[in-house]
Protein backbone atom coordinates (compact mmCIF):
# COMPACT_ATOMS: atom_id res chain seq x y z
CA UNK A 1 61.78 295.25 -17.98
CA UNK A 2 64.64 293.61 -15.57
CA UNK A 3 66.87 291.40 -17.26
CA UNK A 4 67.59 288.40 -15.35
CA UNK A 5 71.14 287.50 -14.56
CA UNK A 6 72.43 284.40 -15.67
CA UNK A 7 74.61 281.98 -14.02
CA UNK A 8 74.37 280.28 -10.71
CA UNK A 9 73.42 282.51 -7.47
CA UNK A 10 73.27 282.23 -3.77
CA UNK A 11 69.46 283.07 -2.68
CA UNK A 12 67.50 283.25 0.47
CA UNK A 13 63.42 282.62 0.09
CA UNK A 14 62.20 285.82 1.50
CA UNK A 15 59.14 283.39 2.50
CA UNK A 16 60.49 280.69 4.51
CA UNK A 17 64.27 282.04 4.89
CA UNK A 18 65.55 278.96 3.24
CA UNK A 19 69.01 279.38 1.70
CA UNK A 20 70.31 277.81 -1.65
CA UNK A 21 71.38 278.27 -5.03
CA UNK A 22 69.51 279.33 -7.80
CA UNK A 23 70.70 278.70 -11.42
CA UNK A 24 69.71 280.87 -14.36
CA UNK A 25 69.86 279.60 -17.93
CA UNK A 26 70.03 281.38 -21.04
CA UNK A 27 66.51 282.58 -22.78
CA UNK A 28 64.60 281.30 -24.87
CA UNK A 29 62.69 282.34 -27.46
CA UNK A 30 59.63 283.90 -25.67
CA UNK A 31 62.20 285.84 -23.76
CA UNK A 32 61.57 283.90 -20.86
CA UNK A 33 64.48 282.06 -18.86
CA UNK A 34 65.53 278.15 -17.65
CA UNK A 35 65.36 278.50 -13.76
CA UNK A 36 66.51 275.73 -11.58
CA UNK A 37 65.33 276.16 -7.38
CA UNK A 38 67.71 274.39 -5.71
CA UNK A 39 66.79 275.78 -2.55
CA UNK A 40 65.22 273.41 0.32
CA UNK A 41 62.75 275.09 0.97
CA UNK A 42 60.43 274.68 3.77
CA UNK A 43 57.24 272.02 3.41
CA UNK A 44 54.63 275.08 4.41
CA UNK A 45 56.58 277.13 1.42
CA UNK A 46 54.50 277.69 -1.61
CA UNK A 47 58.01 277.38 -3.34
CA UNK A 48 58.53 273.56 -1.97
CA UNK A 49 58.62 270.97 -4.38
CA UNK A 50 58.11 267.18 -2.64
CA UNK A 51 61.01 264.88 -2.66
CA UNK A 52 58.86 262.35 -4.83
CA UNK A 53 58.76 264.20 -8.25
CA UNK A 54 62.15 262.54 -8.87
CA UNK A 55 60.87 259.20 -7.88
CA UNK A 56 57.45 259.69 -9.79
CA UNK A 57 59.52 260.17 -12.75
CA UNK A 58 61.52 257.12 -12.74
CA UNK A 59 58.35 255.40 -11.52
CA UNK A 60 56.93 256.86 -15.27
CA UNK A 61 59.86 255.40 -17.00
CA UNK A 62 59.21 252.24 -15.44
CA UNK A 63 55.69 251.67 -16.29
CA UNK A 64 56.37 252.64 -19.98
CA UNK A 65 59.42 250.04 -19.81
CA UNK A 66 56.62 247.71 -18.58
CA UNK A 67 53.86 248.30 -21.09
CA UNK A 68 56.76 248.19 -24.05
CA UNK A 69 58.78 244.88 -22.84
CA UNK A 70 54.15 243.80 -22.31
CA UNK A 71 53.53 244.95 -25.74
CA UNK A 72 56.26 243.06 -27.64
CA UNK A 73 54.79 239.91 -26.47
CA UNK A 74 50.97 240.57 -25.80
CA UNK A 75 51.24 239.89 -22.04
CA UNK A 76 49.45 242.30 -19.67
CA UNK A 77 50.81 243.96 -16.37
CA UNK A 78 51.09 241.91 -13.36
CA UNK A 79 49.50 243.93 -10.41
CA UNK A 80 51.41 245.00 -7.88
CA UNK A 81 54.42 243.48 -9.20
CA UNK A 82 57.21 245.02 -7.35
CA UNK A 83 55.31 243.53 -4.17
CA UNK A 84 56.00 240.59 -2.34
CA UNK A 85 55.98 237.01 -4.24
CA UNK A 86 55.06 238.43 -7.05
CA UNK A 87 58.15 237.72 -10.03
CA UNK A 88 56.81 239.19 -12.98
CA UNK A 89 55.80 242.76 -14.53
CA UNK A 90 53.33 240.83 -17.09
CA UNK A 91 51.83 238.02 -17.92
CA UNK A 92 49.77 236.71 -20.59
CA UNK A 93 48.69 233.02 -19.28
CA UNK A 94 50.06 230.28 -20.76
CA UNK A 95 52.12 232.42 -23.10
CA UNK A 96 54.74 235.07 -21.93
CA UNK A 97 56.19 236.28 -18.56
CA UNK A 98 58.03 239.20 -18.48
CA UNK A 99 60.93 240.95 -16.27
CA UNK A 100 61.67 244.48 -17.06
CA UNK A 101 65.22 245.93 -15.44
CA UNK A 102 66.90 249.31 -16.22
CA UNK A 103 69.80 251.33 -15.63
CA UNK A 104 71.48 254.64 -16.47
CA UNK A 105 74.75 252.75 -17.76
CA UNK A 106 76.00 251.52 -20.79
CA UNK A 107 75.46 247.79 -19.49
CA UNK A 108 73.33 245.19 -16.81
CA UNK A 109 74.68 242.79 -14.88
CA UNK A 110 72.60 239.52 -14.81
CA UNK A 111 73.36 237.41 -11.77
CA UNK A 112 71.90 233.44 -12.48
CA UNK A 113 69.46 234.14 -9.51
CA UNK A 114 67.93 236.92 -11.40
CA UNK A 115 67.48 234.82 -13.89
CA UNK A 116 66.31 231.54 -12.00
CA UNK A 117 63.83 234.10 -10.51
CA UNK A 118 61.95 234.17 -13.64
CA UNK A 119 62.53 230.48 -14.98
CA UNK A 120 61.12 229.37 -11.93
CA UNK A 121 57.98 231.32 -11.48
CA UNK A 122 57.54 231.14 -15.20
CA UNK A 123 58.17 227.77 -16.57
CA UNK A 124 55.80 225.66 -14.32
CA UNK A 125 53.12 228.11 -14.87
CA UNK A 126 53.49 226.93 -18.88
CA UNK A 127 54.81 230.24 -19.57
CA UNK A 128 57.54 232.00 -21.10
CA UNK A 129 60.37 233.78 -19.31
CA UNK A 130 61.37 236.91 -21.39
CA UNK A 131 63.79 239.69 -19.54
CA UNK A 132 63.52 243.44 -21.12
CA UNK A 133 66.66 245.51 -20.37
CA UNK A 134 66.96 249.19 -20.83
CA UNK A 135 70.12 250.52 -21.46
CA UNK A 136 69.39 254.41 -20.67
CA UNK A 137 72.90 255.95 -20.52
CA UNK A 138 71.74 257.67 -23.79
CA UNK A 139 68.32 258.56 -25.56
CA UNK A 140 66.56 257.31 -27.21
CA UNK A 141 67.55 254.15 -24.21
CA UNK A 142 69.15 250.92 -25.97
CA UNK A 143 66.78 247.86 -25.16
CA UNK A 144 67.61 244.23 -25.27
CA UNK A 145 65.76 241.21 -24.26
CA UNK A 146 66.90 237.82 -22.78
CA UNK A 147 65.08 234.50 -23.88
CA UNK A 148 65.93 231.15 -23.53
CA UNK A 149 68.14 229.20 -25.92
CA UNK A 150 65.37 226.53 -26.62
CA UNK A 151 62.87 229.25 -27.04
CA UNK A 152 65.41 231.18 -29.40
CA UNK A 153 66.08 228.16 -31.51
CA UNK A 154 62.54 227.27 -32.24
CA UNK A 155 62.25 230.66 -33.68
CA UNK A 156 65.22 231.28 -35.64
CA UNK A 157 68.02 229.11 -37.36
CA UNK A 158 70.54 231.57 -36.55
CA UNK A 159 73.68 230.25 -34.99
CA UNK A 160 74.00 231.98 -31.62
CA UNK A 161 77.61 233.84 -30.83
CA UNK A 162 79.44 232.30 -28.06
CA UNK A 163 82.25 234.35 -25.91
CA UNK A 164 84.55 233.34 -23.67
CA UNK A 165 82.03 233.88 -21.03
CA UNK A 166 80.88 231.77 -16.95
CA UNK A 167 78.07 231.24 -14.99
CA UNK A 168 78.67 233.55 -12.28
CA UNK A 169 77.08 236.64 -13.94
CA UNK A 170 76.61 237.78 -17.48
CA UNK A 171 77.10 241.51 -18.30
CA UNK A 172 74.19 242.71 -21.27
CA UNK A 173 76.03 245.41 -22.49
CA UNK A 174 75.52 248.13 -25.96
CA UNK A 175 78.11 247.00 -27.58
CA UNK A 176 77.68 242.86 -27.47
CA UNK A 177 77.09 241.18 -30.52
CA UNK A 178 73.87 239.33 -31.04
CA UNK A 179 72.36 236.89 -30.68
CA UNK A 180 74.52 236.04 -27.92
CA UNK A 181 74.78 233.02 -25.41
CA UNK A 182 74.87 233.32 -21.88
CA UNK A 183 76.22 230.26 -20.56
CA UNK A 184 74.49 230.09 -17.47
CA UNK A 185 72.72 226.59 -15.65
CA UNK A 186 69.64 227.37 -17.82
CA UNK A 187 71.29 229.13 -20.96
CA UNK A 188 69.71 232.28 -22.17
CA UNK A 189 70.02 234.39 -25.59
CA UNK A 190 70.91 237.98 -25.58
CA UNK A 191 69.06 239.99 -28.42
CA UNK A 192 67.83 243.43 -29.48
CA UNK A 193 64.37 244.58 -28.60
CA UNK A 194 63.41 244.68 -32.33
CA UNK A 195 65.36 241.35 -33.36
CA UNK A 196 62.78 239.39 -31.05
CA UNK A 197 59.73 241.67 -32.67
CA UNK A 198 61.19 240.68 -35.95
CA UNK A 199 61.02 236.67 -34.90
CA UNK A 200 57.89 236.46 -33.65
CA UNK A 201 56.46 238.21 -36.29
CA UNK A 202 57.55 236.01 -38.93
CA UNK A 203 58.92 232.46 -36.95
CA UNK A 204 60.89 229.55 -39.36
């Protein structure tokens, strides 16, 4: 039996003569070892891996963002929603719109034309605008959600937290307090994922 030597190595594929590194983990339980191909290897290689299973997987995390930030408010996906003119992930008619963003930091950025997006294709349609953020610099990711301030105060009494704060951007960030105003044109309420699951379940 050949014990495998761990650590990171300089390989050539003896079938398409591709050069790289190859990295060698420690092993696990069945006696079998974490091996990471970083060689770019040929496309005619049966070694090659396509470029797209990195963007297949984020695609993944997307949709399941989706289908959660859908869930919470019984909308369904919008279809092809990353295509042109179309400013929502889901929609249930006459009821909810939602927006889903995410990104490996601790904190998103909302610009006012991010938002205005989403008031704007939402509110004359009689529906509305709800903004799901992911927060996935740690797992499980953090997720918050971004209503508006007339929508938040006809479901809770709760006095909303105000911060010295401007209407150039608002940064949704782990460690904000909640619920908290964002003093844009069109103010908007910064909560956790469950807080909003929590009001609609049982509204004032």
């Amino acid at each position: 039996m050949t014990t495998a030597r761990r650590g990171i190595h300089q390989v050539t594929c003896r079938e398409c003569g591709a050069s790289g590194t190859l990295s060698i983990g420690n092993p696990r339980e069945n006696g079998k070892y974490k091996v990471q191909d970083s060689v770019p290897h040929r496309t005619t290689c049966s070694f090659f891996v396509g470029v797209q299973a990195r963007h297949l997987k984020q695609k993944r995390a997307w949709q399941r963002q989706e289908e959660r930030a859908n869930a919470l408010v019984g909308a369904r996906s919008t279809l092809a929603s990353g295509a042109v003119n179309q400013d929502g992930d889901g929609r249930l008619f006459h009821g909810w719109r939602t927006e889903s963003k995410q990104t490996s930091t601790p904190y998103f950025d909302l610009f006012p034309r991010i938002w205005m997006k989403l008031l704007t294709g939402a509110l004359p349609a009689g529906e509305e605008p709800l903004l799901h953020v992911e927060l996935r610099h740690r797992m499980p990711p953090e997720r918050r959600v971004v209503i508006r301030l007339e929508m938040f105060q006809s479901l809770s009494d709760t006095e909303v937290v105000k911060k010295p704060g401007n209407r150039v951007s608002h940064r949704v960030r782990s460690d904000n307090p909640t619920p908290l105003l964002i003093p844009f044109e069109h103010p908007g309420v910064e909560l956790y994922e469950h807080e909003l699951r929590l009001l609609l379940q049982d509204p004032p």
